[in-house]
PDB file of N, CA and C in Angstrom:
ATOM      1  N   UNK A   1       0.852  -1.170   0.000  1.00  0.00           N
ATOM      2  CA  UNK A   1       0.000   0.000   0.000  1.00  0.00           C
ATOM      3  C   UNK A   1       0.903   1.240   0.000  1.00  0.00           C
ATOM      4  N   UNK A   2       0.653   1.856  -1.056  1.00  0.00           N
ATOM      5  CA  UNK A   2       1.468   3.543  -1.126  1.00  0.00           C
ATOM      6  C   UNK A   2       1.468   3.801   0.573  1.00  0.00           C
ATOM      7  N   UNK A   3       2.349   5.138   0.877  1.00  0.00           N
ATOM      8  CA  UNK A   3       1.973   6.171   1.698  1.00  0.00           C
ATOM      9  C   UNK A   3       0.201   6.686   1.456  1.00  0.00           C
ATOM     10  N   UNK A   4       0.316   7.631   0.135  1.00  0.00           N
ATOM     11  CA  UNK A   4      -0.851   7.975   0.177  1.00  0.00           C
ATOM     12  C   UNK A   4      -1.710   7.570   0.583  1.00  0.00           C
ATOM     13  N   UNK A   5      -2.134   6.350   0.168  1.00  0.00           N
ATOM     14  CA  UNK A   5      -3.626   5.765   0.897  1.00  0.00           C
ATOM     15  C   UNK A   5      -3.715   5.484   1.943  1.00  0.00           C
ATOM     16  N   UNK A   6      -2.405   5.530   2.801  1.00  0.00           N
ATOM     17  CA  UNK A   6      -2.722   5.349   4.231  1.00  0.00           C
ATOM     18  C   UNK A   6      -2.788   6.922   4.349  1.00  0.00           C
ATOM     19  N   UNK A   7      -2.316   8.072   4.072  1.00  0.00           N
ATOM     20  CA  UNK A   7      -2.827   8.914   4.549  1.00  0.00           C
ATOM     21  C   UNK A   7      -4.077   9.441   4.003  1.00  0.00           C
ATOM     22  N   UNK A   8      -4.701   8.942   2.857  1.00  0.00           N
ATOM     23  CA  UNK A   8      -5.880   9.308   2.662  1.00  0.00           C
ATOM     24  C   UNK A   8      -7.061   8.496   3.747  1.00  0.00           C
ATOM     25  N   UNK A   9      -6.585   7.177   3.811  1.00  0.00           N
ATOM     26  CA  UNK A   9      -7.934   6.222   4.861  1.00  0.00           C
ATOM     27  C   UNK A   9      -7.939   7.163   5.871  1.00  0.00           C
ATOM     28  N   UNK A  10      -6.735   7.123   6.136  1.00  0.00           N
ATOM     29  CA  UNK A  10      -6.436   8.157   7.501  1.00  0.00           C
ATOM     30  C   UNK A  10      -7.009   9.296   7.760  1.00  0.00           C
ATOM     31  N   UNK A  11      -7.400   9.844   6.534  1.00  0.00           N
ATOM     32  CA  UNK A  11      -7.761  11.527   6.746  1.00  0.00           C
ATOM     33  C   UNK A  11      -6.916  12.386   6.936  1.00  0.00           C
ATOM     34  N   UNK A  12      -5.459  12.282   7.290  1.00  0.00           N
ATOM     35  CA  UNK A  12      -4.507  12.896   7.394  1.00  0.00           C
ATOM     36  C   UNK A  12      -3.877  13.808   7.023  1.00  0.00           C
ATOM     37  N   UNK A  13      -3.450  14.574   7.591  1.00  0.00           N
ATOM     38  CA  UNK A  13      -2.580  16.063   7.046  1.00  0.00           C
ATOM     39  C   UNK A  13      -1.211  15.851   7.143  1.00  0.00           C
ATOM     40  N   UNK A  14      -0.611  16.064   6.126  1.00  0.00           N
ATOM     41  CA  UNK A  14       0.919  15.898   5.470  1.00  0.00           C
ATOM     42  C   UNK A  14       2.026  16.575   6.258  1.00  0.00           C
ATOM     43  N   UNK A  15       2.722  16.796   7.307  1.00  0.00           N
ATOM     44  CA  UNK A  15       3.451  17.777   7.782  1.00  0.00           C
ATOM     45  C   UNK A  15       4.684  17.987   6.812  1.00  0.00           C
ATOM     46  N   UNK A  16       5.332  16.711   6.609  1.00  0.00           N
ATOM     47  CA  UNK A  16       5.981  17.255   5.648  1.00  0.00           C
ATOM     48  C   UNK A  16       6.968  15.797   5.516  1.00  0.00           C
ATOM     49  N   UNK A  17       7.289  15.416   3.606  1.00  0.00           N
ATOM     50  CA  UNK A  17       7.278  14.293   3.020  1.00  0.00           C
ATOM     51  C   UNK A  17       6.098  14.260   2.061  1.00  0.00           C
ATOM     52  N   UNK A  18       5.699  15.188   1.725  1.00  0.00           N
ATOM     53  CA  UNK A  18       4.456  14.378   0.438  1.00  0.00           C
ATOM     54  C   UNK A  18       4.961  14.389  -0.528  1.00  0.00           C
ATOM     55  N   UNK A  19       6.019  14.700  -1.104  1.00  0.00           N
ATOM     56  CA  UNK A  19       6.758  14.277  -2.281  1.00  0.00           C
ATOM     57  C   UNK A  19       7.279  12.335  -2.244  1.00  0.00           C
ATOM     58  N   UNK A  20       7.511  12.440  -1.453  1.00  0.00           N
ATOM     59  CA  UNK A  20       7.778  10.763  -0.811  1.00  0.00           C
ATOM     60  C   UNK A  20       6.374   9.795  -0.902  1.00  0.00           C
ATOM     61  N   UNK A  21       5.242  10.457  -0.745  1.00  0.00           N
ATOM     62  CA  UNK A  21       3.903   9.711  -0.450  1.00  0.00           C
ATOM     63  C   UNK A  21       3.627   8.592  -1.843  1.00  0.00           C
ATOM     64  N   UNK A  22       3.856   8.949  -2.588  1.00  0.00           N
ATOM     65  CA  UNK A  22       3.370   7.993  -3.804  1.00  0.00           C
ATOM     66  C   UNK A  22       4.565   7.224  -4.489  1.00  0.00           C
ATOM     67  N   UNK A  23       6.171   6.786  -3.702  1.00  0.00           N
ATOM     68  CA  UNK A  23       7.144   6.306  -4.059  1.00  0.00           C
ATOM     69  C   UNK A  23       6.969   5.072  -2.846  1.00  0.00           C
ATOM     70  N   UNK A  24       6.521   5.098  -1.855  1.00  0.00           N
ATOM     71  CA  UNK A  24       6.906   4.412  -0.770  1.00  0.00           C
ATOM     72  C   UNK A  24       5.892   3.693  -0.943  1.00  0.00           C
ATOM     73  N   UNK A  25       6.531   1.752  -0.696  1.00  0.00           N
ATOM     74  CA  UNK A  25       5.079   0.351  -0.372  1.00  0.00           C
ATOM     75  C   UNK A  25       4.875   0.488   1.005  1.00  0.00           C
ATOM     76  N   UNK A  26       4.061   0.353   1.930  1.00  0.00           N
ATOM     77  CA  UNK A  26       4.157  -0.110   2.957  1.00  0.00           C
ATOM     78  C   UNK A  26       3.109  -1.323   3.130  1.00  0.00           C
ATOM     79  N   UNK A  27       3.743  -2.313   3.884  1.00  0.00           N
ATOM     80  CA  UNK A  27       2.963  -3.316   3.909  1.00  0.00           C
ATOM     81  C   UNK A  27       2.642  -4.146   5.549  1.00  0.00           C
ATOM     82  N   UNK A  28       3.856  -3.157   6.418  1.00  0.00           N
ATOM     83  CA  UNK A  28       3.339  -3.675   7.455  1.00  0.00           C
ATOM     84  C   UNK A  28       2.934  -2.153   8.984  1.00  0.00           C
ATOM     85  N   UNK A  29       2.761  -2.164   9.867  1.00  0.00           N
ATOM     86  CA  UNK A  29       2.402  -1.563  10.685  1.00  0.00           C
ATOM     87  C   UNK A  29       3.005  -1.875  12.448  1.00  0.00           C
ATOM     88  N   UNK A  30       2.986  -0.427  12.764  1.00  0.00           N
ATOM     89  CA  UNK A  30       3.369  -0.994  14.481  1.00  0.00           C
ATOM     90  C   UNK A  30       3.105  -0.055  15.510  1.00  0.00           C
ATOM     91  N   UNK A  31       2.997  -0.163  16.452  1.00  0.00           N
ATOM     92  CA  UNK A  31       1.645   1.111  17.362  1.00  0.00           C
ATOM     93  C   UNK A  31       2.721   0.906  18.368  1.00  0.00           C
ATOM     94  N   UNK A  32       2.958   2.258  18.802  1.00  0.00           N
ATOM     95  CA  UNK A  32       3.788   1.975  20.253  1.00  0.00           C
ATOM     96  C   UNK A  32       4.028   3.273  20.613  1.00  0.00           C
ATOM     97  N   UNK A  33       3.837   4.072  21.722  1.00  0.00           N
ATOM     98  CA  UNK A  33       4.283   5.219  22.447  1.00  0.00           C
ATOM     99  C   UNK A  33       5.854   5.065  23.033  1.00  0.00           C
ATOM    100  N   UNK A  34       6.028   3.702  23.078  1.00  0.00           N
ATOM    101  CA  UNK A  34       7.434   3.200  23.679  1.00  0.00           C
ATOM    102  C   UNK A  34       8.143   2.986  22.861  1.00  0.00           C
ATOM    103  N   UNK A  35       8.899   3.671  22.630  1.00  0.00           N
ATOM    104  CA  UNK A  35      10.257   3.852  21.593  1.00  0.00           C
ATOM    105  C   UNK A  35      10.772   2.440  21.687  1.00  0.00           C
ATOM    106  N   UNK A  36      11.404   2.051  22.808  1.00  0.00           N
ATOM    107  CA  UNK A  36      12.088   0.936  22.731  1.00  0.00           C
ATOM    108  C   UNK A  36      11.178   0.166  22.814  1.00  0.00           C
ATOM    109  N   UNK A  37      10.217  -0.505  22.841  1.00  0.00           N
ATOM    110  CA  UNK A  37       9.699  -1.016  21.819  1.00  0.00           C
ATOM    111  C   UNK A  37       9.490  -1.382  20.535  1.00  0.00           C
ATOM    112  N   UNK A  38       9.442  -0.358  19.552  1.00  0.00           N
ATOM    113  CA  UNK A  38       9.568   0.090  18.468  1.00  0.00           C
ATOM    114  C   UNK A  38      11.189  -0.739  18.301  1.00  0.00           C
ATOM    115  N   UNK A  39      11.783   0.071  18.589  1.00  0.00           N
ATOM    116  CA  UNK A  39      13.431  -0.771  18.198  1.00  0.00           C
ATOM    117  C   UNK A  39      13.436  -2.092  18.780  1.00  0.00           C
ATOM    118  N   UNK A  40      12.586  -3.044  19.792  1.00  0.00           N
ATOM    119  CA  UNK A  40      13.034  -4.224  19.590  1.00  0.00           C
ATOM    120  C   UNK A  40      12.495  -5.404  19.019  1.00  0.00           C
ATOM    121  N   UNK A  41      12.095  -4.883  17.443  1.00  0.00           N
ATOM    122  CA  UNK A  41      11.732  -6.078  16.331  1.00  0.00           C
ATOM    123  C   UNK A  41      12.452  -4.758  15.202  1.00  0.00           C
ATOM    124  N   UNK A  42      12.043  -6.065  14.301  1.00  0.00           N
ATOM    125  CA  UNK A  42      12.513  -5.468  13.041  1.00  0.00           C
ATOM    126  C   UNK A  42      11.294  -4.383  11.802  1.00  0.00           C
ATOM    127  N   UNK A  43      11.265  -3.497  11.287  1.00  0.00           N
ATOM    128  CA  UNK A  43      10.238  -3.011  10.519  1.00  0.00           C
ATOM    129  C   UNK A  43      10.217  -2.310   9.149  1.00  0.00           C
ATOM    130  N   UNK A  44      11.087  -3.712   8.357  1.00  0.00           N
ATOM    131  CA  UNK A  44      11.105  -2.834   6.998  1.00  0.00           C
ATOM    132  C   UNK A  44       9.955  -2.963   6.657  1.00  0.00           C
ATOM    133  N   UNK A  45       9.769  -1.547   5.824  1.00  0.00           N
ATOM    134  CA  UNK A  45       8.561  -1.428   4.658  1.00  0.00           C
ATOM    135  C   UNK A  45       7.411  -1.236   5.536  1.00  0.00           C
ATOM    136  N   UNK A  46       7.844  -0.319   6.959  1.00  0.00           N
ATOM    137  CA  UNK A  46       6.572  -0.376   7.763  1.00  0.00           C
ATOM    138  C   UNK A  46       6.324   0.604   8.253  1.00  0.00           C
ATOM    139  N   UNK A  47       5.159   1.227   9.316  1.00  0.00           N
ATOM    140  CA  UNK A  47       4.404   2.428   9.664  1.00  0.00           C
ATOM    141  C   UNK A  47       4.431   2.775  10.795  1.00  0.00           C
ATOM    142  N   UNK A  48       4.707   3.486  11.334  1.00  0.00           N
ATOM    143  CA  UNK A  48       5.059   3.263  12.449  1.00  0.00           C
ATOM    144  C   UNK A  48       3.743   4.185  13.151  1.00  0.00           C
ATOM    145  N   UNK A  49       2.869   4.036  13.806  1.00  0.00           N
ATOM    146  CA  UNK A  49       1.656   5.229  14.111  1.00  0.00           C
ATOM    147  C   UNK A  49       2.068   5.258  16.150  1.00  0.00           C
ATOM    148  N   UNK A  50       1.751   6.563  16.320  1.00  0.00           N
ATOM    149  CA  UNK A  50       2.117   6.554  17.814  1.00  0.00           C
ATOM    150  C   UNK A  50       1.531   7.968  18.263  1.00  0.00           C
ATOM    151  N   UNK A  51       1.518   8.389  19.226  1.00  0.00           N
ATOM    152  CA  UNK A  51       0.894   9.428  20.031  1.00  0.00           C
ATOM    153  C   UNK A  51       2.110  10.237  20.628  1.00  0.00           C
ATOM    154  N   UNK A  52       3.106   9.895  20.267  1.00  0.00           N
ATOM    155  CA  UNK A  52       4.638  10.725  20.709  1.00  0.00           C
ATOM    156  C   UNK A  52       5.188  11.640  19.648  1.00  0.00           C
ATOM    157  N   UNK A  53       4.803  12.754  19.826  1.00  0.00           N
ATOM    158  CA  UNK A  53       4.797  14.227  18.991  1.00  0.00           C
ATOM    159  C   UNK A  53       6.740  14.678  19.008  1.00  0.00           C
ATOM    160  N   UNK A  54       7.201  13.908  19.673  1.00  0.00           N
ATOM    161  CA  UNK A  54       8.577  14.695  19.859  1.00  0.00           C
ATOM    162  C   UNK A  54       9.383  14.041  18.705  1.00  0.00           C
ATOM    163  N   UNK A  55      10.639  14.578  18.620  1.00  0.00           N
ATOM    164  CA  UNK A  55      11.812  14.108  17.666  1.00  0.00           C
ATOM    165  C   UNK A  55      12.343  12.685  18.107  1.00  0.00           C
ATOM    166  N   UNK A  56      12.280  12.376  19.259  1.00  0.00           N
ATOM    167  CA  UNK A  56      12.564  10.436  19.769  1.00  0.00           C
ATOM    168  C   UNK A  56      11.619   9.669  18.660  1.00  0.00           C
ATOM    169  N   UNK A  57      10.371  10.134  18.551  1.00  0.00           N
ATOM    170  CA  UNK A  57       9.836   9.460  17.013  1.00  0.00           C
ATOM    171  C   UNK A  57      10.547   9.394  15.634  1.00  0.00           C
ATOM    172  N   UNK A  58      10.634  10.313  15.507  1.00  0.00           N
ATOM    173  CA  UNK A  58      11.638  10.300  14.246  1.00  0.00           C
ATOM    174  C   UNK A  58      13.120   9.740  14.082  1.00  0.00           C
ATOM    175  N   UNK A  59      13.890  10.038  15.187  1.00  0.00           N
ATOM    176  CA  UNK A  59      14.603   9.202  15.626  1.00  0.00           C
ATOM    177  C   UNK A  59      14.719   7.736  15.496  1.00  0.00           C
ATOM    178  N   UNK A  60      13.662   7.093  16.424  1.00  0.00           N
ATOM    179  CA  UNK A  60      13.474   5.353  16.366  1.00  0.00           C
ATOM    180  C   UNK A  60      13.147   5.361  14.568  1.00  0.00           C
ATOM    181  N   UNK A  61      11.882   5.892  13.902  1.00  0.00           N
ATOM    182  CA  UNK A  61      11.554   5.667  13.131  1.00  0.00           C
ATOM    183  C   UNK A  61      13.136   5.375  11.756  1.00  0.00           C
ATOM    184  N   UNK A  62      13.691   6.337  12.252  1.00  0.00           N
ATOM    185  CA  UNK A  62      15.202   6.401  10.910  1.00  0.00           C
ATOM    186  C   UNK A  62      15.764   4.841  11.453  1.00  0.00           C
ATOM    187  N   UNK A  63      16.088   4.892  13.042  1.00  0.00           N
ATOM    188  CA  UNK A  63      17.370   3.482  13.080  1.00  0.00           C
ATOM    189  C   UNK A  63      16.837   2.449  13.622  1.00  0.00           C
ATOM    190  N   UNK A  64      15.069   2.298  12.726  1.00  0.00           N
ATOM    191  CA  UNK A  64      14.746   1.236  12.778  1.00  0.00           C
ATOM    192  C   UNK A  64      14.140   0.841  11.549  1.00  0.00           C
ATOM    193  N   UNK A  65      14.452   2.091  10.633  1.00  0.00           N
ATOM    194  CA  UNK A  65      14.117   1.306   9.214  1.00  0.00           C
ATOM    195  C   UNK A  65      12.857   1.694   8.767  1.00  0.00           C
ATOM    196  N   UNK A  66      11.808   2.456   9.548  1.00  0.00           N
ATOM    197  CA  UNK A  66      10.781   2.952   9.409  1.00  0.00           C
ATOM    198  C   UNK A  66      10.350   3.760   8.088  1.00  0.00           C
ATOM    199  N   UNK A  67       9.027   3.343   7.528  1.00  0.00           N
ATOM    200  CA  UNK A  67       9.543   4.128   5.849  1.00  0.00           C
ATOM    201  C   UNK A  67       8.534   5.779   6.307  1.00  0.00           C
ATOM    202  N   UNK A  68       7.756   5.554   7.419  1.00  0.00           N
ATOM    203  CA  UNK A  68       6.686   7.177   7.570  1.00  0.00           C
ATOM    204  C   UNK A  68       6.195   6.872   8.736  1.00  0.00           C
ATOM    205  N   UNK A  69       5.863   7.716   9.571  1.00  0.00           N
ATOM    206  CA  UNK A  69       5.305   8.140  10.939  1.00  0.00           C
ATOM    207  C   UNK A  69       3.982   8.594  11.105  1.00  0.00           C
ATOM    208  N   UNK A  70       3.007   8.101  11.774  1.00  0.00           N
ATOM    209  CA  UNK A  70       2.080   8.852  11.773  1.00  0.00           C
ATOM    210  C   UNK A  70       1.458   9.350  13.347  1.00  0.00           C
ATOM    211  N   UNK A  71       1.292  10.435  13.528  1.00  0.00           N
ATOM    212  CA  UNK A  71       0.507  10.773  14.993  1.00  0.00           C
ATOM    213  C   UNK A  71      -1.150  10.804  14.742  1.00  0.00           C
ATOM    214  N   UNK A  72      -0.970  10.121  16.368  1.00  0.00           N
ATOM    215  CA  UNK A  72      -2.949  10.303  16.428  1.00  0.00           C
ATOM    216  C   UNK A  72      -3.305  11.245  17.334  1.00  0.00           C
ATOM    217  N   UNK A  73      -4.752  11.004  17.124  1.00  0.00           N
ATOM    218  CA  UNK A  73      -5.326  12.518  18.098  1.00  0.00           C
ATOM    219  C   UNK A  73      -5.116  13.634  18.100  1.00  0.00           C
ATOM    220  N   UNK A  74      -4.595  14.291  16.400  1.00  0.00           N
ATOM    221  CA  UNK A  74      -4.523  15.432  15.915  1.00  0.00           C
ATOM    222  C   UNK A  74      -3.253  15.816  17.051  1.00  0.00           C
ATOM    223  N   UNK A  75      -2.428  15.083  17.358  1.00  0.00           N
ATOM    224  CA  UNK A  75      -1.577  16.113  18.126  1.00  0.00           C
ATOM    225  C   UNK A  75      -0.338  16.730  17.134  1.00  0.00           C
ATOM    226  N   UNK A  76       0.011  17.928  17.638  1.00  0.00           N
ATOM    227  CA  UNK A  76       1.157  18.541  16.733  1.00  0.00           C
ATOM    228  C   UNK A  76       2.221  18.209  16.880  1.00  0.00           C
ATOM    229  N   UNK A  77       3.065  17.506  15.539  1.00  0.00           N
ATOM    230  CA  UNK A  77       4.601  17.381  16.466  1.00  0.00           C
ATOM    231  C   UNK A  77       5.452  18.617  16.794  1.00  0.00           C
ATOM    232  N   UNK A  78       6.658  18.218  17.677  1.00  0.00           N
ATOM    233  CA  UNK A  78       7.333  19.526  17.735  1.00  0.00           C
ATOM    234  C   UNK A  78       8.025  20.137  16.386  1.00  0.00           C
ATOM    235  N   UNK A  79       8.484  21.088  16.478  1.00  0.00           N
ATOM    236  CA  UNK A  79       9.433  21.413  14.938  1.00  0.00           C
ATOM    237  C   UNK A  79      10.833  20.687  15.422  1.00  0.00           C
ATOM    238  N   UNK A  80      11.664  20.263  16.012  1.00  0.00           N
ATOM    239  CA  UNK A  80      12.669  19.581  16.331  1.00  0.00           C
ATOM    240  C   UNK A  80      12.425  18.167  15.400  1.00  0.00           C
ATOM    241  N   UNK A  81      11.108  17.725  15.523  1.00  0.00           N
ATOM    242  CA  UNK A  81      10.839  16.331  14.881  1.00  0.00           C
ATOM    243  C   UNK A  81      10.515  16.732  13.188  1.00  0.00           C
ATOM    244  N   UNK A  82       9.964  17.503  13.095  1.00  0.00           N
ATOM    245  CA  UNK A  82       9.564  17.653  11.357  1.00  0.00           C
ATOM    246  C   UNK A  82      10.786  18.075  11.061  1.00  0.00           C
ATOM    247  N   UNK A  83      11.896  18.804  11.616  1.00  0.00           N
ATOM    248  CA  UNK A  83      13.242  19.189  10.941  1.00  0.00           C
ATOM    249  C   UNK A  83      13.916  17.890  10.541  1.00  0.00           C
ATOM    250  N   UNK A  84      13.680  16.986  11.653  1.00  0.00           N
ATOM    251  CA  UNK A  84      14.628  15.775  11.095  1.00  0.00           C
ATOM    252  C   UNK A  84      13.751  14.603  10.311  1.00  0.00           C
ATOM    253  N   UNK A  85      12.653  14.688  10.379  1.00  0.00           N
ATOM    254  CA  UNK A  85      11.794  14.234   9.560  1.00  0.00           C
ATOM    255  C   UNK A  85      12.335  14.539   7.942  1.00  0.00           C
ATOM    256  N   UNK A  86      11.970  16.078   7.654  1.00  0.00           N
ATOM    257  CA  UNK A  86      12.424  16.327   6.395  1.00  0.00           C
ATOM    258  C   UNK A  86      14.099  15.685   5.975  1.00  0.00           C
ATOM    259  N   UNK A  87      14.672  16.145   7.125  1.00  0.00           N
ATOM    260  CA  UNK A  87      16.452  15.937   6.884  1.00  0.00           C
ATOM    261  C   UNK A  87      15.758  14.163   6.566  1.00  0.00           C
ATOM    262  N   UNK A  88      15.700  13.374   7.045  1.00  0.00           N
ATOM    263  CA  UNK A  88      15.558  12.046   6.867  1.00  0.00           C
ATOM    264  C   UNK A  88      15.359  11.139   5.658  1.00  0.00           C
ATOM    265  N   UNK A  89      14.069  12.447   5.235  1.00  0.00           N
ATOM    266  CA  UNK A  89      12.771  12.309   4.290  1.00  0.00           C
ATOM    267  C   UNK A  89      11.980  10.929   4.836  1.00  0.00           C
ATOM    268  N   UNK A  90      11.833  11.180   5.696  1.00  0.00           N
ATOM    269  CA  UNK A  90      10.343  10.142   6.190  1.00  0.00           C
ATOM    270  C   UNK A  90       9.385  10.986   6.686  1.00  0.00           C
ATOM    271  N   UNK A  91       8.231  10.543   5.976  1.00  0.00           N
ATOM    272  CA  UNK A  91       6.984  11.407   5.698  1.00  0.00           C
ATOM    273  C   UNK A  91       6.101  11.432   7.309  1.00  0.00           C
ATOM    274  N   UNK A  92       5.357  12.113   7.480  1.00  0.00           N
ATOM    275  CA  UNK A  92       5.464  12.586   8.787  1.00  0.00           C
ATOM    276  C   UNK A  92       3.999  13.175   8.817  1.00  0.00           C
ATOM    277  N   UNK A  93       2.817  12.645   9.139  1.00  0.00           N
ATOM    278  CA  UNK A  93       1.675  12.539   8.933  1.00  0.00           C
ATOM    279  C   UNK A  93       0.917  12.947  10.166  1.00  0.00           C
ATOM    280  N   UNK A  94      -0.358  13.733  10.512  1.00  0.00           N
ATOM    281  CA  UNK A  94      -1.536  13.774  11.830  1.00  0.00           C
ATOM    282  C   UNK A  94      -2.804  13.207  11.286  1.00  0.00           C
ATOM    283  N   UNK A  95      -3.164  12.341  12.262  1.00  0.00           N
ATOM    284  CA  UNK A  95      -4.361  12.126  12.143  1.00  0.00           C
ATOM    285  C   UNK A  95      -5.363  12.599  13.580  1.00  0.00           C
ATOM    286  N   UNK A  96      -6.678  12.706  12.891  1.00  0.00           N
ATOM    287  CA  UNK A  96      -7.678  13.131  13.965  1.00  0.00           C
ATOM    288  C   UNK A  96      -8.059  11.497  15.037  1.00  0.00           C
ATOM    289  N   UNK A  97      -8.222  10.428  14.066  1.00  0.00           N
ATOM    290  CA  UNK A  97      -8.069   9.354  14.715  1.00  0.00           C
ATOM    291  C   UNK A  97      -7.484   8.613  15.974  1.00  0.00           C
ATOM    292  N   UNK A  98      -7.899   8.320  16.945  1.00  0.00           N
ATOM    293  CA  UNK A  98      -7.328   7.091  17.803  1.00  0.00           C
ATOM    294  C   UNK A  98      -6.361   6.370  17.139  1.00  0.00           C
ATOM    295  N   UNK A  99      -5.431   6.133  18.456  1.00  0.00           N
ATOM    296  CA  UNK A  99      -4.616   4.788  17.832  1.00  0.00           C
ATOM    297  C   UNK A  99      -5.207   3.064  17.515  1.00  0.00           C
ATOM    298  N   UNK A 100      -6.683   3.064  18.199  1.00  0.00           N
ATOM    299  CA  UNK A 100      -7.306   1.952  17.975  1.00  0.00           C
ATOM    300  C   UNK A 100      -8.075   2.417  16.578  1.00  0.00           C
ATOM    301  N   UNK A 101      -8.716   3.259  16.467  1.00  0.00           N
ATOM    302  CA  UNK A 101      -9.405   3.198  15.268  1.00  0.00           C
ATOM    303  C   UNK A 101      -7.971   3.533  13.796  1.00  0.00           C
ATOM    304  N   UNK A 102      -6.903   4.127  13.855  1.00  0.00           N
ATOM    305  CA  UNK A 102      -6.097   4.405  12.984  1.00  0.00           C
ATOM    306  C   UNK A 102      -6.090   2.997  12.452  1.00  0.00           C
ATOM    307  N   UNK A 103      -5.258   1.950  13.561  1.00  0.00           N
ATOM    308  CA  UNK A 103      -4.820   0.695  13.482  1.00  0.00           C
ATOM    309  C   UNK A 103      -6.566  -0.480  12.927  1.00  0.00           C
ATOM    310  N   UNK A 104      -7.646  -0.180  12.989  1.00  0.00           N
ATOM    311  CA  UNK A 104      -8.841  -0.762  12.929  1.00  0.00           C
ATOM    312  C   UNK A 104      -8.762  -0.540  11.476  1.00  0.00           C
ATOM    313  N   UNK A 105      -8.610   0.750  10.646  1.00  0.00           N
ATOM    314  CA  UNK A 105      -8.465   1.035   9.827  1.00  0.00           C
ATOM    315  C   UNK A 105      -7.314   0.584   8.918  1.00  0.00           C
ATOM    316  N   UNK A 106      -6.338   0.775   9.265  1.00  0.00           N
ATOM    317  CA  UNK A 106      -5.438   0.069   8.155  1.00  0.00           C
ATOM    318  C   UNK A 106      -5.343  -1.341   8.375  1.00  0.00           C
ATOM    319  N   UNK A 107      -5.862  -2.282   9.338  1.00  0.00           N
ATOM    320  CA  UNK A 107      -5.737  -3.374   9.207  1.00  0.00           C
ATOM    321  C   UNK A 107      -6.964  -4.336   8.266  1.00  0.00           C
ATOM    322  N   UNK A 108      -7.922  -3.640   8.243  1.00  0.00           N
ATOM    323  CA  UNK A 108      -9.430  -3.457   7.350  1.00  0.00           C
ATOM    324  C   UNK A 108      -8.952  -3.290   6.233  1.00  0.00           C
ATOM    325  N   UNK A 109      -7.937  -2.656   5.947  1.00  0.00           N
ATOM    326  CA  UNK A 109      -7.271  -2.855   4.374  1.00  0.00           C
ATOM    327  C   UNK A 109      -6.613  -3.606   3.865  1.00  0.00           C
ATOM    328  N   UNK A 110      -5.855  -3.984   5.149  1.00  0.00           N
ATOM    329  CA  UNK A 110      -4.811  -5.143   4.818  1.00  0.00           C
ATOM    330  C   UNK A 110      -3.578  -4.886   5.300  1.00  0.00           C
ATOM    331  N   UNK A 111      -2.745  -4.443   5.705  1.00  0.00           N
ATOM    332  CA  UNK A 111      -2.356  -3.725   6.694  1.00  0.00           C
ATOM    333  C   UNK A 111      -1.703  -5.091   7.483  1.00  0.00           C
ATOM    334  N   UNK A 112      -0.732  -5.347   7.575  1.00  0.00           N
ATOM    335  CA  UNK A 112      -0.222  -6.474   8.539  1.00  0.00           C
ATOM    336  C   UNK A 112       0.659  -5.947   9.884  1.00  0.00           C
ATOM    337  N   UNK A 113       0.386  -6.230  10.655  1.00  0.00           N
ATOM    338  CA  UNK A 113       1.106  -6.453  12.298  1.00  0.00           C
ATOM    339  C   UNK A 113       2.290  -6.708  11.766  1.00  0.00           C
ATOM    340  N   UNK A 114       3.910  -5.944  12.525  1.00  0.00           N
ATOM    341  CA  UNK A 114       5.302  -6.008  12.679  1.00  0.00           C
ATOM    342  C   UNK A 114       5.589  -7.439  13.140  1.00  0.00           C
ATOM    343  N   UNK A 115       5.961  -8.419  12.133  1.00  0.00           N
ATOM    344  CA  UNK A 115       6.251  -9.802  13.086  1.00  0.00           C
ATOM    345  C   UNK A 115       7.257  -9.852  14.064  1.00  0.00           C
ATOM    346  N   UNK A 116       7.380 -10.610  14.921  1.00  0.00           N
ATOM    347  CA  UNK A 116       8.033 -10.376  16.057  1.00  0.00           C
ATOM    348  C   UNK A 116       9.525 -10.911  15.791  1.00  0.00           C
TER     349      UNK A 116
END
């Protein structure tokens, strides 16, 4: 599944990466406020959606292989995180959505769980 269509199911607003949105597959997904978490599996070709607005997102997301980020509950990230977002180029997405309904949603598409 492009970027795009996950940020279109999503409803989502682009912070910045939409030049990236229609180059990138993603095929799998992973929900976590806990960074280290996030870093302890593997996640190529995957999404990373979370409720942590700061630059530690963007961060895990680069040195774990992450291809785009998305926040829920319309929260704003900081500009510390969209700076290295852009520097990165991993696309960097808000949604108005829950992390249960985000994840309800892309898994309704097809959307696969980070294997362990």
């Amino acid at each position: 599944m492009k970027v795009r269509q996950i940020v279109n199911l999503l409803k989502a607003t682009v912070i910045t990466g939409d030049e990236f949105l229609d180059g990138l597959d993603i095929d799998r997904c992973f929900v976590a406020d806990l960074m280290s978490d996030v870093l302890a599996r593997s996640h190529n070709f995957g999404i990373l959606i979370t409720g942590l607005a700061n630059i530690q997102a963007v961060r895990t997301a680069d040195i774990a292989d992450i291809k785009a980020v998305c926040l829920v509950r319309g929260k704003r990230p900081e500009q510390a995180a969209v700076a290295l977002a852009k520097e990165k180029e991993i696309p960097f997405f808000v949604t108005k959505y829950t992390m249960f309904e985000a994840c309800g949603i892309l898994y309704a598409e097809g959307l696969k769980p980070v294997e362990e």
